[in-house]
C-alpha atoms as a PDB file:
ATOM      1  CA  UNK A   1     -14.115 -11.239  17.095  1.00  0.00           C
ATOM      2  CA  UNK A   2     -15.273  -9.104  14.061  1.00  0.00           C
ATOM      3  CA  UNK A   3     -17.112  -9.995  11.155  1.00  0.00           C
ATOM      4  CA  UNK A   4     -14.334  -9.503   8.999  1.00  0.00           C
ATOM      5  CA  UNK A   5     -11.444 -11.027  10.849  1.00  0.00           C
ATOM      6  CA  UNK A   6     -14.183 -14.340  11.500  1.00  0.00           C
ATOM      7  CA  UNK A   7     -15.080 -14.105   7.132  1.00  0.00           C
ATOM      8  CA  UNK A   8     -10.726 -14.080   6.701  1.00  0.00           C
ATOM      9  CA  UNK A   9     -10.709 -17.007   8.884  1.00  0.00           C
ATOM     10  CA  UNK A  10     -13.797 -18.963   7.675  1.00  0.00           C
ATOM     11  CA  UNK A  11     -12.282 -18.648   3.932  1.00  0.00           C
ATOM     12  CA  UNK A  12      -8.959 -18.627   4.654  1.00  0.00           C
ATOM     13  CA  UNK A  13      -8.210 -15.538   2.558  1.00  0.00           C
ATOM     14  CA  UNK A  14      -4.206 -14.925   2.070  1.00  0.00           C
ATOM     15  CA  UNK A  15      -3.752 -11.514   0.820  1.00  0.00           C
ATOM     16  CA  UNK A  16      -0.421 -10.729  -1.318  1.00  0.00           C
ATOM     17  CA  UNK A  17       2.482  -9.778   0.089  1.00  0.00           C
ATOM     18  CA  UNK A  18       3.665  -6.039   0.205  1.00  0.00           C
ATOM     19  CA  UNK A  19       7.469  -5.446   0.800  1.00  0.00           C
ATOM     20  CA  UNK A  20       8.507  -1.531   1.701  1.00  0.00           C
ATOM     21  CA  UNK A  21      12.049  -0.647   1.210  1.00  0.00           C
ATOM     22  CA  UNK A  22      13.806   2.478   2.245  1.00  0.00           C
ATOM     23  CA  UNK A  23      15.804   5.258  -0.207  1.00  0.00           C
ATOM     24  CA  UNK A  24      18.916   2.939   0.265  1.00  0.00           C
ATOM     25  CA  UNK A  25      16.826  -0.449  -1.105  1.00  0.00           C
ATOM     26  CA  UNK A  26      16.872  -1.653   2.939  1.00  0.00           C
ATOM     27  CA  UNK A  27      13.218  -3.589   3.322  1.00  0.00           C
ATOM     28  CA  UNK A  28      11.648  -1.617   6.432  1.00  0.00           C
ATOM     29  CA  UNK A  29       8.102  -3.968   6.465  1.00  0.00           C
ATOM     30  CA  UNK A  30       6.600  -6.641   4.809  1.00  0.00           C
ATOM     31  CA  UNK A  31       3.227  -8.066   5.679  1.00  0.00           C
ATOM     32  CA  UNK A  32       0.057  -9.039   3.812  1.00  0.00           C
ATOM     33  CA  UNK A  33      -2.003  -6.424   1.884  1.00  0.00           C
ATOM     34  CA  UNK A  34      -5.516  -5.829   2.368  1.00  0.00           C
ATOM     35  CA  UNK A  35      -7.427  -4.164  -0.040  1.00  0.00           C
ATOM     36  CA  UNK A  36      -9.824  -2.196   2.614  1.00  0.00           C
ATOM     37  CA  UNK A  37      -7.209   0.535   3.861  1.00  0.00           C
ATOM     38  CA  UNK A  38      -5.133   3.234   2.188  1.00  0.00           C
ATOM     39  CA  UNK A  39      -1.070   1.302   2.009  1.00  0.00           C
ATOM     40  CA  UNK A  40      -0.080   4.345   3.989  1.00  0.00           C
ATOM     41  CA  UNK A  41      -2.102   2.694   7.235  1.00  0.00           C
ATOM     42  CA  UNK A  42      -0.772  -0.568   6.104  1.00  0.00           C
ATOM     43  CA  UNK A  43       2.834   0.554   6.133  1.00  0.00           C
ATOM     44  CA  UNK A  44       2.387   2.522   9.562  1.00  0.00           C
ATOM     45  CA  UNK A  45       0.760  -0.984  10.918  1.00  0.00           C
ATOM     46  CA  UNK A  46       3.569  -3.341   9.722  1.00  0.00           C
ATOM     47  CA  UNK A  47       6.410  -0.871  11.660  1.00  0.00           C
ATOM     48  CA  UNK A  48       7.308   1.594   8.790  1.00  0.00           C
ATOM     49  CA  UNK A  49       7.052   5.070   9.885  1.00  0.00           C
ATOM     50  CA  UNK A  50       6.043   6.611   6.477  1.00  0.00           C
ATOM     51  CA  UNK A  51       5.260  10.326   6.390  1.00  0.00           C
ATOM     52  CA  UNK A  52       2.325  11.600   6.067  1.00  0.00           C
ATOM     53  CA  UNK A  53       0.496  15.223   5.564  1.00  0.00           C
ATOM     54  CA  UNK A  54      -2.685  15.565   3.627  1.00  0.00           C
ATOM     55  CA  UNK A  55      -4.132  12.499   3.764  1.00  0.00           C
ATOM     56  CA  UNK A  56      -5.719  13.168   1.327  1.00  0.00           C
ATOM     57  CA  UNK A  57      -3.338  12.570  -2.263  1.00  0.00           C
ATOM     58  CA  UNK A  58      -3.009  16.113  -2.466  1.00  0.00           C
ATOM     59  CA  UNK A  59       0.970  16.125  -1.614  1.00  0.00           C
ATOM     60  CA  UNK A  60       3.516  13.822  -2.297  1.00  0.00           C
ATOM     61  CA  UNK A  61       4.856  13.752   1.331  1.00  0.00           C
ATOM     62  CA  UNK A  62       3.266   9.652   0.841  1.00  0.00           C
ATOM     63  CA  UNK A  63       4.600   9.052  -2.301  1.00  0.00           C
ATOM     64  CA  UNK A  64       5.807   5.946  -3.491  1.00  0.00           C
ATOM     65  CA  UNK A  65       7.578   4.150  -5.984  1.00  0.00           C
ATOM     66  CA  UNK A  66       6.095   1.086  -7.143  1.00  0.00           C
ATOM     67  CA  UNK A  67       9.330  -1.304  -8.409  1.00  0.00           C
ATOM     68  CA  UNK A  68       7.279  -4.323  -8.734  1.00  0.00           C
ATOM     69  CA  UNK A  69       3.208  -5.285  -9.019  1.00  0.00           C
ATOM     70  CA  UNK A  70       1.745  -1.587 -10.607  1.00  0.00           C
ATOM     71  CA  UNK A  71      -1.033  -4.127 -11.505  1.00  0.00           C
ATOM     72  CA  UNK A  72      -2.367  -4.942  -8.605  1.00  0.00           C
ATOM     73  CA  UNK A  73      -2.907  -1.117  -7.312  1.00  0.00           C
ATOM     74  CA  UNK A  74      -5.287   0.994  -7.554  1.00  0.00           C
ATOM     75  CA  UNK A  75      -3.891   4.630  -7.595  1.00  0.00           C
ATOM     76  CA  UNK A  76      -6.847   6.339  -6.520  1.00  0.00           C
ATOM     77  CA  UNK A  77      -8.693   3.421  -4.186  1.00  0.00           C
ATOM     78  CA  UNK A  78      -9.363   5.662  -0.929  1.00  0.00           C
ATOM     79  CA  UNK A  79     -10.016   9.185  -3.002  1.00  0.00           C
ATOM     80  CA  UNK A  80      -9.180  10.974  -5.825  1.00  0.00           C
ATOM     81  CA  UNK A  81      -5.513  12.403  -6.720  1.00  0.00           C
ATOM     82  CA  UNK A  82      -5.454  15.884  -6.715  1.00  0.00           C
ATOM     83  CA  UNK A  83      -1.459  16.301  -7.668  1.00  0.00           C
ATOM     84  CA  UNK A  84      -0.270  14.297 -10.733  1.00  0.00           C
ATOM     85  CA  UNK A  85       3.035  11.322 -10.028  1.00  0.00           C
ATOM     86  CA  UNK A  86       4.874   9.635 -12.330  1.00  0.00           C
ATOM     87  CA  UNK A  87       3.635   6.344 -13.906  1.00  0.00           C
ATOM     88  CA  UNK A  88       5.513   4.306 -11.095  1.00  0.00           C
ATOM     89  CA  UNK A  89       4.684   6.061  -8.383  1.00  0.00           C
ATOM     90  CA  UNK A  90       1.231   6.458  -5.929  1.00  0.00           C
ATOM     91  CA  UNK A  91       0.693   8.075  -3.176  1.00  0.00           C
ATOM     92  CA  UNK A  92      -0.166   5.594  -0.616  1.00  0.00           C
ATOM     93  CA  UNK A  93      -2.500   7.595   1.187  1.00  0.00           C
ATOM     94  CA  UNK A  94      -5.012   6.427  -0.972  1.00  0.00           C
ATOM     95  CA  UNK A  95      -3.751   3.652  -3.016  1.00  0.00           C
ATOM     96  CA  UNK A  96      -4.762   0.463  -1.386  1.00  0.00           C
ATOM     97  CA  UNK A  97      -4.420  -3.215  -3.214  1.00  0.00           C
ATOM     98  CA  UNK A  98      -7.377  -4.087  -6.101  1.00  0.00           C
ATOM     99  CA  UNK A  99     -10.041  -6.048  -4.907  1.00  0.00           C
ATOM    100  CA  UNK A 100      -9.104  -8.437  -7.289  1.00  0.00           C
ATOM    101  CA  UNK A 101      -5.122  -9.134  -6.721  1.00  0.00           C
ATOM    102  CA  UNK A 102      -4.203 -12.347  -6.786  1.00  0.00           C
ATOM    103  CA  UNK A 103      -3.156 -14.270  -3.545  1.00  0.00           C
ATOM    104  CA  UNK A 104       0.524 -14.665  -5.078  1.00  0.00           C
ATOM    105  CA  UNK A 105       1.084 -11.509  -6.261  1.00  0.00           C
ATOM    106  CA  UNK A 106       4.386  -9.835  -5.012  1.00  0.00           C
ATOM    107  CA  UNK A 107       4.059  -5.824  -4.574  1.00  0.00           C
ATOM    108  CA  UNK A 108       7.443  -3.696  -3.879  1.00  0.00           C
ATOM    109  CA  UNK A 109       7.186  -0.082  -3.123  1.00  0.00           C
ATOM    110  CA  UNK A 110      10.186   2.203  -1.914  1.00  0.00           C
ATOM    111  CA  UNK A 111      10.082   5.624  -0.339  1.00  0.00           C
ATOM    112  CA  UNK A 112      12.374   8.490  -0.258  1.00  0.00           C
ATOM    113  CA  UNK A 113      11.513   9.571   2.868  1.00  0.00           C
ATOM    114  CA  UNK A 114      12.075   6.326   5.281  1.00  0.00           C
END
């Protein structure tokens, strides 16, 4: 067992909740965020096949739009952004959940191209 799935268990850490919904509002995955990985790893984890190209937040083949919980991501978590998006959206390739998000907090994203 790793360190870090034996420190979850040992504190009994609940991470929020992250719903992902498709361009017709369908919810494709929800699981519990982590604030260690991009969302874009997240969302291929929980069963969402989101697109991906760069990697690296230089294209908005990842992007996102954040409908509920803005507050409790951090745009620019993995790397920088190196293409500007709207106020609502990220690009989840290197978004990722702030180290400090509340256990209850409720974060709904959407994607164009699920």
């Amino acid at each position: 067992m790793s360190f870090e799935i034996l420190l979850s268990l040992v504190t009994n850490e609940v991470m929020p909740k992250i719903t992902v919904k498709n361009s017709q509002g369908a919810i494709v995955a929800e699981f519990q965020g982590n604030s260690e990985e991009a969302l874009s790893t997240q969302i291929q984890d929980a069963g969402a096949p989101i697109p991906m190209s760069c990697g690296a937040g230089a294209c908005r083949t990842c992007c996102c739009k954040v409908t509920k919980g803005m507050e409790h991501l951090e745009k620019e978590a993995v790397g920088p952004m190196h293409i500007m998006v709207d106020d609502d959206e990220i690009l989840s390739c290197i978004a990722s959940l702030k180290l400090d998000a509340p256990e209850e907090a409720e974060i709904e994203v959407s994607s164009e191209n699920l």
